[in-house]
PDB file of N, CA and C in Angstrom:
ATOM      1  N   UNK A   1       0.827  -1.195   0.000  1.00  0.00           N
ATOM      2  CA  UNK A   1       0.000   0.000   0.000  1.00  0.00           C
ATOM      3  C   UNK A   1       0.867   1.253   0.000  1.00  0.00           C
ATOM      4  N   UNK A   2       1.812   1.122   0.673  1.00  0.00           N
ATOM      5  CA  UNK A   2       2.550   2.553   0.914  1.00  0.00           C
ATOM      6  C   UNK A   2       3.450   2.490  -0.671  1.00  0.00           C
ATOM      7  N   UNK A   3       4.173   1.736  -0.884  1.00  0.00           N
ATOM      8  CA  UNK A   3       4.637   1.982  -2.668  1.00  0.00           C
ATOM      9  C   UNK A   3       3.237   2.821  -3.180  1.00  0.00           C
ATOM     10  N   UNK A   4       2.142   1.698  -3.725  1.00  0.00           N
ATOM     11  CA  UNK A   4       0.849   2.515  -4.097  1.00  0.00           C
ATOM     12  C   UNK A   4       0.431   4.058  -3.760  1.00  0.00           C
ATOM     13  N   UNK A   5       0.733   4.268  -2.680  1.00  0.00           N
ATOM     14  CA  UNK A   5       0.553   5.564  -2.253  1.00  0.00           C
ATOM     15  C   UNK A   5       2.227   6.627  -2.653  1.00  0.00           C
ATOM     16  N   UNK A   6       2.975   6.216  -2.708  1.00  0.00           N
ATOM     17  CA  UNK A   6       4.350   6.867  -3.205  1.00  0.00           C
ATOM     18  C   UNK A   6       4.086   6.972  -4.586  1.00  0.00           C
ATOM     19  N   UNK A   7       3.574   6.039  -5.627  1.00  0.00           N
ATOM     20  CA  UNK A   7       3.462   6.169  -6.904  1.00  0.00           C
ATOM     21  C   UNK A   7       2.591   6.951  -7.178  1.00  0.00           C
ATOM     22  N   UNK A   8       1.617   7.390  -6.437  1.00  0.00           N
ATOM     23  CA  UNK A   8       0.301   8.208  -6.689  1.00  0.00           C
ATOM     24  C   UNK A   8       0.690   9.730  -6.477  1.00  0.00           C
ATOM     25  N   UNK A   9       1.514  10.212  -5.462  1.00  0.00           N
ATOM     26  CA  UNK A   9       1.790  11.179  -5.254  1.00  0.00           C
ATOM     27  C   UNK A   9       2.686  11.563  -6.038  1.00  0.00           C
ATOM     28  N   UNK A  10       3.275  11.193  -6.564  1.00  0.00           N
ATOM     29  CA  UNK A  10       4.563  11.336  -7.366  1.00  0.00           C
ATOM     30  C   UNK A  10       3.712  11.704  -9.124  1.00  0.00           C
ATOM     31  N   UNK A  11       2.654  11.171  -8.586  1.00  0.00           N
ATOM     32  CA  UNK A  11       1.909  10.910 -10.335  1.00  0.00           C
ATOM     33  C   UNK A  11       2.482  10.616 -11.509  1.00  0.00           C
ATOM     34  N   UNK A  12       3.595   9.477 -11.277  1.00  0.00           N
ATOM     35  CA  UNK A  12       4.023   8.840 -11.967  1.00  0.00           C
ATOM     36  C   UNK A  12       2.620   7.618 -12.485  1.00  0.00           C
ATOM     37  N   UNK A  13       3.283   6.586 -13.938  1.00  0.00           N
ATOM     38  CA  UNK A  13       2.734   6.138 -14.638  1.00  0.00           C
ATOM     39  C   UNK A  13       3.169   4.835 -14.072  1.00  0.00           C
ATOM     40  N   UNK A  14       2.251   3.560 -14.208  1.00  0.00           N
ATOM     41  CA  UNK A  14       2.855   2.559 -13.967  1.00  0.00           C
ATOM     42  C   UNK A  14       4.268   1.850 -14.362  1.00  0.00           C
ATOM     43  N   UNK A  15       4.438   2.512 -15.646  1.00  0.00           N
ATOM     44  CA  UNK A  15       5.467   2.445 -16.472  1.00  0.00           C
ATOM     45  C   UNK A  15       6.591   3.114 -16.196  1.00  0.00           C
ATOM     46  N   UNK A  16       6.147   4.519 -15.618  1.00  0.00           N
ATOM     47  CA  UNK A  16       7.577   5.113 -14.989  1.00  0.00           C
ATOM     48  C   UNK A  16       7.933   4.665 -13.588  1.00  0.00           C
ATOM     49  N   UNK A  17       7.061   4.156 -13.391  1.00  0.00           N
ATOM     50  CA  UNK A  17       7.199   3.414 -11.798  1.00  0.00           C
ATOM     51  C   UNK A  17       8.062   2.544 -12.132  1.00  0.00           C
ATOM     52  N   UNK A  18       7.692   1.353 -12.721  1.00  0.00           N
ATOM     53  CA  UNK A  18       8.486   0.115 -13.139  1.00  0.00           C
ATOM     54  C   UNK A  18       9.798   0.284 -13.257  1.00  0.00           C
ATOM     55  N   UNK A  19      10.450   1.511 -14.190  1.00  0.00           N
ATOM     56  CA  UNK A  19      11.172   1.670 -14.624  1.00  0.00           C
ATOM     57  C   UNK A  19      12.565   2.157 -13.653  1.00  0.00           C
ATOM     58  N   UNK A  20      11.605   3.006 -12.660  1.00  0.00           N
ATOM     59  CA  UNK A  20      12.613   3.296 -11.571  1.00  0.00           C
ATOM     60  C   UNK A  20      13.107   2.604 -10.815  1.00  0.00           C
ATOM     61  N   UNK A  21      11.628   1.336 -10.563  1.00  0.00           N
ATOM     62  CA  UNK A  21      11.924   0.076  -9.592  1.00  0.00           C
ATOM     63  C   UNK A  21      12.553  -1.041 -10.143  1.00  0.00           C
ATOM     64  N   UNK A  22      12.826  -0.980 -11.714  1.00  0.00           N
ATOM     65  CA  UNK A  22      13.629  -2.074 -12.100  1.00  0.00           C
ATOM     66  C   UNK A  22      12.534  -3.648 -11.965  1.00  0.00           C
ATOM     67  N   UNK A  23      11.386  -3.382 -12.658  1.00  0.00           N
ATOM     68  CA  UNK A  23      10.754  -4.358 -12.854  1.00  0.00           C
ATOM     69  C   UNK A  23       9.813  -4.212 -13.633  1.00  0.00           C
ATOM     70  N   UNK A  24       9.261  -4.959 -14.439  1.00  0.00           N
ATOM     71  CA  UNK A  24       8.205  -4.736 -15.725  1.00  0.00           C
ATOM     72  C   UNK A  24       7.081  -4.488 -15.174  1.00  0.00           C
ATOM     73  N   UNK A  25       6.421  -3.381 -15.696  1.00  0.00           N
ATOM     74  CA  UNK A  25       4.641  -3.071 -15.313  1.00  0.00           C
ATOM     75  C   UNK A  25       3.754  -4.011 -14.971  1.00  0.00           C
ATOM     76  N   UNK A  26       4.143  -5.224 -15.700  1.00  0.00           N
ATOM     77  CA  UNK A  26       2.924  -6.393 -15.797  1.00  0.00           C
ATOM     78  C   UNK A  26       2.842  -6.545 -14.085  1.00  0.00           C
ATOM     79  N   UNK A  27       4.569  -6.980 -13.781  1.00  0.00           N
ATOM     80  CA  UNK A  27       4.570  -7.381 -12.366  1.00  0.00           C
ATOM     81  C   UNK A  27       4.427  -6.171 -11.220  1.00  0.00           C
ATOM     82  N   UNK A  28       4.663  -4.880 -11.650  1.00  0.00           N
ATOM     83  CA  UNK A  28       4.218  -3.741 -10.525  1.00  0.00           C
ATOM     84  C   UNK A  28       2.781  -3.567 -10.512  1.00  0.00           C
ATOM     85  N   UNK A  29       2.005  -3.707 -11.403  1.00  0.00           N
ATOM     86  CA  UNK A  29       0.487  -3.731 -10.990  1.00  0.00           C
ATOM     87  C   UNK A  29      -0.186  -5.100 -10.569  1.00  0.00           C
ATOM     88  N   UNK A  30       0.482  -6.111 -10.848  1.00  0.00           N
ATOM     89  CA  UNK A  30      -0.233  -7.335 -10.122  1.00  0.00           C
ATOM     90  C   UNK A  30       0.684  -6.648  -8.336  1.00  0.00           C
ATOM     91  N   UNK A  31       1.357  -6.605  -8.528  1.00  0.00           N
ATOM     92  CA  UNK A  31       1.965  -6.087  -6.866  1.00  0.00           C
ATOM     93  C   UNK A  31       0.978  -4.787  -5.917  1.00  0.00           C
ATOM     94  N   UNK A  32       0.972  -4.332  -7.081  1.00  0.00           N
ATOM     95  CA  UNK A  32      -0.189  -2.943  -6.727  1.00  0.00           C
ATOM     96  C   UNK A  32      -1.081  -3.360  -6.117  1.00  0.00           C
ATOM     97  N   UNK A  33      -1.873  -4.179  -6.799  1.00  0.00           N
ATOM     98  CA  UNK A  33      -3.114  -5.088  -6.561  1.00  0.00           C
ATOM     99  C   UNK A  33      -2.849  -6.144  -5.807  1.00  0.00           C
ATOM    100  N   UNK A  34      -1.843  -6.597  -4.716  1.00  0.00           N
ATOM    101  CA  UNK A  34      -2.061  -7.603  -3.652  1.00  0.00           C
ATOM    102  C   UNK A  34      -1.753  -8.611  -4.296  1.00  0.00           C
ATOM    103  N   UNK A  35      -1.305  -9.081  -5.439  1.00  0.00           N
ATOM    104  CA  UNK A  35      -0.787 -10.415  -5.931  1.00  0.00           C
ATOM    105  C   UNK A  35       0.420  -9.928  -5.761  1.00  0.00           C
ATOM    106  N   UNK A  36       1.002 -11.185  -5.054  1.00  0.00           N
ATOM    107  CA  UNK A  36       2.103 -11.002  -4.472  1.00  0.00           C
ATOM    108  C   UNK A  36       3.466 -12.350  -5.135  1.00  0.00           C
ATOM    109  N   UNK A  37       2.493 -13.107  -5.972  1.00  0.00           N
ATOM    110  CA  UNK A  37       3.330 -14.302  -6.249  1.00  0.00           C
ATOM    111  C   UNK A  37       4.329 -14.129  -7.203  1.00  0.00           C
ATOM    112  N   UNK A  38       5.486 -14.598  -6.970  1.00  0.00           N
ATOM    113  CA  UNK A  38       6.901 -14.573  -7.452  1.00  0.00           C
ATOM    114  C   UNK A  38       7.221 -12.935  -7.173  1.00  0.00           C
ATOM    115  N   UNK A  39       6.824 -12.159  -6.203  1.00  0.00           N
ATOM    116  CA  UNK A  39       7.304 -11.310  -5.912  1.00  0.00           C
ATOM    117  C   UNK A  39       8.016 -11.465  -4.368  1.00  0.00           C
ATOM    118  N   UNK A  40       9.147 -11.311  -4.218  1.00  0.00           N
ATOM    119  CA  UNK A  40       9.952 -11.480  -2.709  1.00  0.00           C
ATOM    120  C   UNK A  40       9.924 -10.507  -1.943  1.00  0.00           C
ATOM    121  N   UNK A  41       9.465 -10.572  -0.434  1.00  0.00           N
ATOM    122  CA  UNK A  41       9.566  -9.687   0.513  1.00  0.00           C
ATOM    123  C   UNK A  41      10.575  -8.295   0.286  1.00  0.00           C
ATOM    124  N   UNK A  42      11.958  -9.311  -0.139  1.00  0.00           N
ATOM    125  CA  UNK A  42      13.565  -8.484  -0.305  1.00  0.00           C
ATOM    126  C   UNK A  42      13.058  -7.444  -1.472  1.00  0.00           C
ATOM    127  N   UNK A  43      12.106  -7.660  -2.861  1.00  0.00           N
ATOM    128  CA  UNK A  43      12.054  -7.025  -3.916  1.00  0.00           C
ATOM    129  C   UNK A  43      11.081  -5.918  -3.024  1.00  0.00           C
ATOM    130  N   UNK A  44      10.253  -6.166  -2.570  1.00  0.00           N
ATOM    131  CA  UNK A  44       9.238  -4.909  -2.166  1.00  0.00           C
ATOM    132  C   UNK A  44      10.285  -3.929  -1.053  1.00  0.00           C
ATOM    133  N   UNK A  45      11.048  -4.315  -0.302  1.00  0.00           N
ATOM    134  CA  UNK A  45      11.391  -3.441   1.189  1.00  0.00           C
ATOM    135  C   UNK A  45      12.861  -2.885  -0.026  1.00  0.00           C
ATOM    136  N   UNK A  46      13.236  -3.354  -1.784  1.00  0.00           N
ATOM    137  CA  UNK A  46      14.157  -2.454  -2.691  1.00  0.00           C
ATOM    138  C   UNK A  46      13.488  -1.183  -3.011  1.00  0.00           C
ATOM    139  N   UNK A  47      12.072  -2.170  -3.195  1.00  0.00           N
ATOM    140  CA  UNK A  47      11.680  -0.932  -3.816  1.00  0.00           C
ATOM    141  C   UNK A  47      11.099   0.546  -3.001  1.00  0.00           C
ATOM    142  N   UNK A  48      10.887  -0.405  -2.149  1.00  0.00           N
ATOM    143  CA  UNK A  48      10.667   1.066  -1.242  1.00  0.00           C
ATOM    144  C   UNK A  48      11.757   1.940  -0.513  1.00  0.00           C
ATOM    145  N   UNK A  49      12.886   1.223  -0.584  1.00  0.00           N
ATOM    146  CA  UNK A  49      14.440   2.118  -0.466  1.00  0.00           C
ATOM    147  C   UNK A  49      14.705   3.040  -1.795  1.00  0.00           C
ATOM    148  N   UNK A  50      14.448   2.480  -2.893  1.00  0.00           N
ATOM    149  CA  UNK A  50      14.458   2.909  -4.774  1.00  0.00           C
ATOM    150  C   UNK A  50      13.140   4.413  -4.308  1.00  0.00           C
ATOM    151  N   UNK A  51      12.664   4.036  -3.450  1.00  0.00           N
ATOM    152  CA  UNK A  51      11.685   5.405  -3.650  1.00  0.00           C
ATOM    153  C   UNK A  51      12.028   6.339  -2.165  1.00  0.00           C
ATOM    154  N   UNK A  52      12.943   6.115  -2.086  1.00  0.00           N
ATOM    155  CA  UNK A  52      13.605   7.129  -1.392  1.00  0.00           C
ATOM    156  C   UNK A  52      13.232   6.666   0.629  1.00  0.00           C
ATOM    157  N   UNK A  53      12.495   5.931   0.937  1.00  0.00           N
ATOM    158  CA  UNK A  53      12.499   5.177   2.308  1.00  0.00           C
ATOM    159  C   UNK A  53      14.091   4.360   2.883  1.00  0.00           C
ATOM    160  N   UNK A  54      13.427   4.863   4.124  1.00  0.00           N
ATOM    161  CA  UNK A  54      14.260   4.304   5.096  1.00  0.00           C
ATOM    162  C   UNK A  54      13.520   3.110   6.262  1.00  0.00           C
ATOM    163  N   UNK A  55      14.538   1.724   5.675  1.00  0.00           N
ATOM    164  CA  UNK A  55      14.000   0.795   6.533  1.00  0.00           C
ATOM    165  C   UNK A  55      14.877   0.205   7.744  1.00  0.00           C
ATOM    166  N   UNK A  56      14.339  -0.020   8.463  1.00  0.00           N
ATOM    167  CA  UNK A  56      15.063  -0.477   9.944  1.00  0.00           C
ATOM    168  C   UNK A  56      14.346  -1.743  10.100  1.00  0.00           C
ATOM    169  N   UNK A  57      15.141  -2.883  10.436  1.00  0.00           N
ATOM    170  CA  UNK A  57      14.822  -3.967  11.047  1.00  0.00           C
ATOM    171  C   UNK A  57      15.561  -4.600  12.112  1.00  0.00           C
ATOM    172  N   UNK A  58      15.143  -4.483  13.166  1.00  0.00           N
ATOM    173  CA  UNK A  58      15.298  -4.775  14.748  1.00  0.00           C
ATOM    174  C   UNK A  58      14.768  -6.014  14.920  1.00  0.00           C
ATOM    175  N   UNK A  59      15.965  -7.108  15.561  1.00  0.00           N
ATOM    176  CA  UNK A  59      15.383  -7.952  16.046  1.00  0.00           C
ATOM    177  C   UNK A  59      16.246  -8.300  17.597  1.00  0.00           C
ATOM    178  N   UNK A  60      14.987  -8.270  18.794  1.00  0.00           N
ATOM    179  CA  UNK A  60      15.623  -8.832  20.062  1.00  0.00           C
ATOM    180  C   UNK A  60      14.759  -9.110  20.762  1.00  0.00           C
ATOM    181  N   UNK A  61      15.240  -8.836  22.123  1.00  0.00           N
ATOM    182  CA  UNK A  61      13.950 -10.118  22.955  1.00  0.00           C
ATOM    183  C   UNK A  61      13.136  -9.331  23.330  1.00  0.00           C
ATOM    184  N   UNK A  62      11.801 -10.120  23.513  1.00  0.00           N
ATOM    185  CA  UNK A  62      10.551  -9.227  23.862  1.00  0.00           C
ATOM    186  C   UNK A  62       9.936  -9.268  25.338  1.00  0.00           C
ATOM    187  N   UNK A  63      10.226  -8.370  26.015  1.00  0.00           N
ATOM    188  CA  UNK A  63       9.534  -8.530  27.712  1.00  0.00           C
ATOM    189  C   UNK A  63       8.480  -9.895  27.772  1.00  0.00           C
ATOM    190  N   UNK A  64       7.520 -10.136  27.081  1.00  0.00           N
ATOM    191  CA  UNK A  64       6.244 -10.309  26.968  1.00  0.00           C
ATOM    192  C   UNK A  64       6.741 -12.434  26.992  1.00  0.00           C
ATOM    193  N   UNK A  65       5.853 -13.032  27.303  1.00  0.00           N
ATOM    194  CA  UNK A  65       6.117 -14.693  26.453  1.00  0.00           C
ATOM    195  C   UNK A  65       6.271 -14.908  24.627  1.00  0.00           C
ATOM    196  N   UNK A  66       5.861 -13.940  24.486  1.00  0.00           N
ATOM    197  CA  UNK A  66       5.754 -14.421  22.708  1.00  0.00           C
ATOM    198  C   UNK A  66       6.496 -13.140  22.243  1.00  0.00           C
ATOM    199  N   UNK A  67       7.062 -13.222  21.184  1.00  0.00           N
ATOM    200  CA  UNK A  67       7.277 -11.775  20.378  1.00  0.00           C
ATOM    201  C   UNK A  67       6.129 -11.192  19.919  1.00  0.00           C
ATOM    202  N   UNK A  68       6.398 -10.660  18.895  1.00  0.00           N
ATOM    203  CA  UNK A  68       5.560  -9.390  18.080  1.00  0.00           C
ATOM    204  C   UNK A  68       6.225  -9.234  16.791  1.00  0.00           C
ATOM    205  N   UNK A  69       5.280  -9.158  15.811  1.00  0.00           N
ATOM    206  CA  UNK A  69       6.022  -8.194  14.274  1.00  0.00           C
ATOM    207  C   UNK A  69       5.181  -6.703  14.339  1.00  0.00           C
ATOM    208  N   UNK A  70       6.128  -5.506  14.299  1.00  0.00           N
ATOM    209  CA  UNK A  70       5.283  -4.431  14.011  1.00  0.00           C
ATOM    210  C   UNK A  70       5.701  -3.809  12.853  1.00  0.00           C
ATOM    211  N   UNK A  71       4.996  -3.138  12.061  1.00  0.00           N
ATOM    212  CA  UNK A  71       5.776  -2.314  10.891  1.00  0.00           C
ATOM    213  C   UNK A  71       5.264  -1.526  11.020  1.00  0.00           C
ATOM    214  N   UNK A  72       5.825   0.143  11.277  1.00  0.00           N
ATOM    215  CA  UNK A  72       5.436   1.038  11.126  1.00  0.00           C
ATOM    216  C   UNK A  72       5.755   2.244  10.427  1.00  0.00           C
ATOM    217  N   UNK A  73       5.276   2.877   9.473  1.00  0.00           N
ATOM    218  CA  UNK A  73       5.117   3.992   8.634  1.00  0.00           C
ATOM    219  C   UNK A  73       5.358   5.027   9.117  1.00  0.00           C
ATOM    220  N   UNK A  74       6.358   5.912   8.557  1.00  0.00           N
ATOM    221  CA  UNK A  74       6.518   7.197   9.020  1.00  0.00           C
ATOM    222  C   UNK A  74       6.685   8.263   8.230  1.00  0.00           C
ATOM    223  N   UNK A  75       5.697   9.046   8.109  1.00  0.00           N
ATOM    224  CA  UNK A  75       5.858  10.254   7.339  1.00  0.00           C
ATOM    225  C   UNK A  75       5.177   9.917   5.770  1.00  0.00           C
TER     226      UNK A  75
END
């Protein structure tokens, strides 16, 4: 969703999207749209570095019995 929302503001074309992200249109709008197959976690958290984000991934122990995954959006 947040790519989707970076490509919209930018009012770029699916095509100029692709192009920046280094992947063919066919596969950035099935991605757009929640099909996610033969697309890798690693390719989405490029492309959202390729659009100018900053990602952090922290992993350690959690007070609690179980962990947690959180992802959170900023800005």
């Amino acid at each position: 969703m947040k790519i989707k929302e970076i490509i919209k503001s930018r009012r770029w074309t699916q095509q100029e999207a692709a192009d920046v992200l280094g992947m063919t249109q066919p596969n950035l709008s099935r991605m757009l749209r929640g099909q996610f197959r033969g697309i890798s976690e690693t390719k989405m958290l490029e492309c959202l570095v390729l659009l100018g984000r900053n990602i952090k991934i922290v992993v350690g122990p959690d007070q609690q019995s179980a962990g947690r995954l959180e992802v959170v959006f900023v800005g």
